[in-house]
Protein backbone atom coordinates (compact mmCIF):
# COMPACT_ATOMS: atom_id res chain seq x y z
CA UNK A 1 3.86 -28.37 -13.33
CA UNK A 2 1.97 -29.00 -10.01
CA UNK A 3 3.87 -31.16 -7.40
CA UNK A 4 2.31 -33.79 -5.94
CA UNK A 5 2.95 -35.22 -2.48
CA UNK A 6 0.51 -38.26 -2.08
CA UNK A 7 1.76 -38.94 1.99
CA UNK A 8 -0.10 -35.46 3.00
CA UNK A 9 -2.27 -35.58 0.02
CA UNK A 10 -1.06 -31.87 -0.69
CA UNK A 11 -0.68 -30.84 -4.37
CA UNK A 12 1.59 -27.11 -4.58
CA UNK A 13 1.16 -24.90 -7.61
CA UNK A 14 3.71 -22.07 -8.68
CA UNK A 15 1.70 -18.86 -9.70
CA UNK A 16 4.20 -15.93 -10.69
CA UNK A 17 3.77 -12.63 -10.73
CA UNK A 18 5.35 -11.12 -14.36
CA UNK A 19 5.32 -7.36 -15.58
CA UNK A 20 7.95 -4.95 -16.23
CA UNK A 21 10.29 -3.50 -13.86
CA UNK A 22 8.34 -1.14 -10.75
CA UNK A 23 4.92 -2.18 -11.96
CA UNK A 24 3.49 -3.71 -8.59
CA UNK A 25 4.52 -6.97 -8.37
CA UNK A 26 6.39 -7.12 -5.56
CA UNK A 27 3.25 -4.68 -4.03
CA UNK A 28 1.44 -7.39 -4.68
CA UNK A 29 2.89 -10.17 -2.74
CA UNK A 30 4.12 -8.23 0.28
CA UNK A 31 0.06 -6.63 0.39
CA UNK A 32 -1.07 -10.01 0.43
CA UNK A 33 1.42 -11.39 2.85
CA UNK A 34 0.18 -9.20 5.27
CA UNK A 35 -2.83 -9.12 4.75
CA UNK A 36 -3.63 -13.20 4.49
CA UNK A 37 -4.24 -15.02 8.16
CA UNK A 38 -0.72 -16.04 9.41
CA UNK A 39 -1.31 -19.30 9.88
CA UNK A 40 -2.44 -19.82 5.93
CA UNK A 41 0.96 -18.02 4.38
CA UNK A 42 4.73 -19.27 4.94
CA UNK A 43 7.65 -16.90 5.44
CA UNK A 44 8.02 -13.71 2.90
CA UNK A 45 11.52 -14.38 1.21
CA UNK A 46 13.53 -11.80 -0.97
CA UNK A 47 16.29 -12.40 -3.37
CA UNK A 48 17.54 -9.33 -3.75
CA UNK A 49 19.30 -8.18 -7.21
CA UNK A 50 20.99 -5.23 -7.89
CA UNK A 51 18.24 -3.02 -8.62
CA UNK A 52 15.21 -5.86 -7.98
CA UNK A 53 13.91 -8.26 -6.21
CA UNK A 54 12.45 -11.55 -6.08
CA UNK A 55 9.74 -12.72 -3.71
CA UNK A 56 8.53 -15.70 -2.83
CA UNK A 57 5.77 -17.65 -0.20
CA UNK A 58 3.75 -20.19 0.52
CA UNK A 59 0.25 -19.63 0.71
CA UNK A 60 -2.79 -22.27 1.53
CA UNK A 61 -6.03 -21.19 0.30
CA UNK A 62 -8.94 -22.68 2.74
CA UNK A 63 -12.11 -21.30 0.83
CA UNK A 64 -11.09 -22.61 -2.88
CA UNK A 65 -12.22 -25.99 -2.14
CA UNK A 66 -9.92 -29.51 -3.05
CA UNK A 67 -9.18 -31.61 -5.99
CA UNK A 68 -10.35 -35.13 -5.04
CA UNK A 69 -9.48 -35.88 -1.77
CA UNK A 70 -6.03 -33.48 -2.29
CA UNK A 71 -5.52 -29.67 -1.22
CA UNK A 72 -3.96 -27.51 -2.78
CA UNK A 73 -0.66 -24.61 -1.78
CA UNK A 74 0.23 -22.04 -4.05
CA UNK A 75 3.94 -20.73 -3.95
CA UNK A 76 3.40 -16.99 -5.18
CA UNK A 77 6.65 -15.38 -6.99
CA UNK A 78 7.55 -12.56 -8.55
CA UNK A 79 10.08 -11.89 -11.44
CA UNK A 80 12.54 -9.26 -11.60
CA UNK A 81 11.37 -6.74 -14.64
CA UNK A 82 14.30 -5.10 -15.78
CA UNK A 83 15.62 -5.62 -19.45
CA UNK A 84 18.86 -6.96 -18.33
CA UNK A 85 17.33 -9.79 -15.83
CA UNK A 86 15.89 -12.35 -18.18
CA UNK A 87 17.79 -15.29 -17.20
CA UNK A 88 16.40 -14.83 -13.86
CA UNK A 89 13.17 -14.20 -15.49
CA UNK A 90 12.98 -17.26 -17.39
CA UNK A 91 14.54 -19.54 -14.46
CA UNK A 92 11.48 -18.46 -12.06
CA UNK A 93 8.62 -18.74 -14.59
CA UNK A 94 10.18 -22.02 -15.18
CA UNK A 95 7.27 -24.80 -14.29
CA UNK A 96 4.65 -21.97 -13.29
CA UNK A 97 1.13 -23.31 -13.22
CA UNK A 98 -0.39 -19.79 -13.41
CA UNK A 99 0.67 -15.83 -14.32
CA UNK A 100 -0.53 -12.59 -13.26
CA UNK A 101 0.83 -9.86 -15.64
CA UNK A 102 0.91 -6.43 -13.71
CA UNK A 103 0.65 -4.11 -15.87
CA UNK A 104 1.94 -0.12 -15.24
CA UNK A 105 -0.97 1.94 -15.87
CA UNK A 106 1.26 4.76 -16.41
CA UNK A 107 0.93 5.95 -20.33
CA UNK A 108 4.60 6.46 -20.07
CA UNK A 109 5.36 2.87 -19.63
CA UNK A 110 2.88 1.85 -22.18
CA UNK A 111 5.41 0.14 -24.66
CA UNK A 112 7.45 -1.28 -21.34
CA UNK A 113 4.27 -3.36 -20.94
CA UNK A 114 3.53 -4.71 -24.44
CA UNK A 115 7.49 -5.39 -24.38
CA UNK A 116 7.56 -7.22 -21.16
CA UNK A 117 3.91 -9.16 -22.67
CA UNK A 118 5.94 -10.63 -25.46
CA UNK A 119 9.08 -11.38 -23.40
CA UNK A 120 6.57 -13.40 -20.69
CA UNK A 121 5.11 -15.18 -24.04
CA UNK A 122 8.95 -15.88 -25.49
CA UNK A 123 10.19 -17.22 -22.92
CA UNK A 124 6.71 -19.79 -22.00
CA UNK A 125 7.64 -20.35 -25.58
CA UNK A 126 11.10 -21.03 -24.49
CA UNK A 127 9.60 -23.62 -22.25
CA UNK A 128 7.66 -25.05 -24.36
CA UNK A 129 4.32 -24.05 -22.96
CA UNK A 130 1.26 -22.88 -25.35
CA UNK A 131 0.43 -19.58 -23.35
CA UNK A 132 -3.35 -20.45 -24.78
CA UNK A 133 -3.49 -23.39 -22.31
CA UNK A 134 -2.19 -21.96 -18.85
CA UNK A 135 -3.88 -19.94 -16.55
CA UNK A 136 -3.01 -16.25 -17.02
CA UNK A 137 -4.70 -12.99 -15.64
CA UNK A 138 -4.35 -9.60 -16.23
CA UNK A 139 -4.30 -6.57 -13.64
CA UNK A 140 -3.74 -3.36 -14.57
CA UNK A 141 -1.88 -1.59 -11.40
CA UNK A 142 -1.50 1.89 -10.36
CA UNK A 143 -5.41 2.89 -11.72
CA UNK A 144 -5.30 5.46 -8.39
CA UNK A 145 -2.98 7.56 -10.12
CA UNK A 146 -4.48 10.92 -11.55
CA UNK A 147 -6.32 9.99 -14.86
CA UNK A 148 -4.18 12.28 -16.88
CA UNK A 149 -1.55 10.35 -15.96
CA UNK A 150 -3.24 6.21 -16.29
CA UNK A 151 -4.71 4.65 -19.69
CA UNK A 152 -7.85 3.65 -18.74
CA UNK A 153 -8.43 -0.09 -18.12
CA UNK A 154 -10.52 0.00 -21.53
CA UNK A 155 -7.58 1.36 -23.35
CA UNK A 156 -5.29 -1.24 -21.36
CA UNK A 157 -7.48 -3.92 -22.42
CA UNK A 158 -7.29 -3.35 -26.08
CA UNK A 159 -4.23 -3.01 -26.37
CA UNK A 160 -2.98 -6.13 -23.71
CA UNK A 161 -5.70 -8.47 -23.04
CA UNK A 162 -5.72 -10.29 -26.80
CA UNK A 163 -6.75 -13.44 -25.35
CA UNK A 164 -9.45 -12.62 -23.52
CA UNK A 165 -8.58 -13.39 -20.22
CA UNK A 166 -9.64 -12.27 -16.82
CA UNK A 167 -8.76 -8.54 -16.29
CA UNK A 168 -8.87 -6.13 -13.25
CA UNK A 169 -7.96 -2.69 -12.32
CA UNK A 170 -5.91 -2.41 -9.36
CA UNK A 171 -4.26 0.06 -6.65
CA UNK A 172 -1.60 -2.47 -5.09
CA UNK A 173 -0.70 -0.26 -2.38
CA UNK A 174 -3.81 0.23 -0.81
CA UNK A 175 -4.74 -3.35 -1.86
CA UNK A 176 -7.56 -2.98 -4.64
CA UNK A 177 -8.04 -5.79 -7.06
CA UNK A 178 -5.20 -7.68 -4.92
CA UNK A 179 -7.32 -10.32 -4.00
CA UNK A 180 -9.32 -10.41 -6.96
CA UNK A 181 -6.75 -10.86 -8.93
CA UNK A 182 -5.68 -14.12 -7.28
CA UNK A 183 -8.82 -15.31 -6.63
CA UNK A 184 -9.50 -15.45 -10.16
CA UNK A 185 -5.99 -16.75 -11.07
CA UNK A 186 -6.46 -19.42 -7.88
CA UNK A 187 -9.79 -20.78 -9.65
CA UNK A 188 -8.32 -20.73 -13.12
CA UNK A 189 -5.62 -23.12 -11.79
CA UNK A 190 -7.69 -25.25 -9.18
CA UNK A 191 -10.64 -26.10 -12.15
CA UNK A 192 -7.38 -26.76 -14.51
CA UNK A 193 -6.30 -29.09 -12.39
CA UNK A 194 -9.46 -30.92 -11.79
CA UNK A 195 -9.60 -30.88 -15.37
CA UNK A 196 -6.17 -33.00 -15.82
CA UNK A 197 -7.06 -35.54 -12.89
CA UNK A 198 -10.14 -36.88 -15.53
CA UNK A 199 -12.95 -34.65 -13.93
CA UNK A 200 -12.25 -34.94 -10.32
CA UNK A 201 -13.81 -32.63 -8.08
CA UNK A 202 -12.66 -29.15 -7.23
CA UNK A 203 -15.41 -28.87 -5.15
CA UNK A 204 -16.37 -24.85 -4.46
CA UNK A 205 -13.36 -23.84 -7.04
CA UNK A 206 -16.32 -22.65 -9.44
């Protein structure tokens, strides 16, 4: 749920980053880090596990417009994806506003994904969210490994993307389909939220 400060007229939404364990995620969010303008991100933080990680910053968007007269800060997270992690899993996607699934292209970690789909719906279950009504996109990482080795993202599609939702291939390391994919998860959530305030603007979020 989005948290709104009215004295700096500053609204912050949680997007998380959910897949199973060495898909990309954490890729992902240090890629971005780096590569966003400093003075638009907040400090890179890691809560280290045994075996994973959790990352978290702040990041203020400048070219996906306002709601009303209110901008808007995402916090980006990640989840730890191994089995044995889901309280920490379900404590982070706790109050999330918007998901990115990263998917393993890998055909070896095909059933890892369609498990760690339907542990990401349980658990929004869990929290009593409808999955149908929040903001979730799909990327589908590591397409830059040999194709012998990748499902295609057809084949990922039909198998993951049930709902219809926004979908891209993606090489994490060397940053493709990064952006895109929070782009598109950044204008899911900003034209959500201009939705709730009663058709306020979220002027250039389209």
């Amino acid at each position: 749920m989005p948290i709104v400060d009215h004295a700096t007229r500053l609204i912050t939404c949680k997007l998380v980053y959910y897949g199973p364990g060495r898909s990309g995620k954490t890729t992902n969010l240090m890629y971005l880090h780096d590569a966003l303008p400093s003075e638009q991100v907040g400090s890179l933080t890691s809560l280290a596990t045994r075996r994973d990680r959790t990352l978290f910053f702040d990041y203020l968007p400048v070219d996906l417009g306002t709601v009303g007269a209110y901008h808007v800060r995402f916090q980006l997270y990640t989840v730890p994806g191994q089995p044995y992690y889901k309280a920490i899993r379900q404590l982070v996607l706790q109050g999330a506003d918007g998901i990115v699934f990263v998917a393993d292209s890998q055909r070896s970690r095909w059933d890892d994904n369609i498990e760690s789909l339907q542990d990401m719906h349980a658990n929004l279950a869990e929290h009593g969210v409808d999955a149908r009504a929040l903001p979730i996109v799909l990327q589908y990482n590591k397409q830059d490994l040999p194709a012998s080795l990748v499902a295609s993202v057809d084949e990922l599609s039909a198998a993951l993307n049930f709902r219809g939702v926004p979908e891209f291939g993606a090489d994490a390391t060397q940053g493709t389909g990064v952006f895109d994919t929070l782009r598109a998860l950044g204008t899911r959530v900003m034209k959500r939220l201009g939705a709730e305030e009663g058709g306020g603007s979220s002027s250039r979020a389209a």
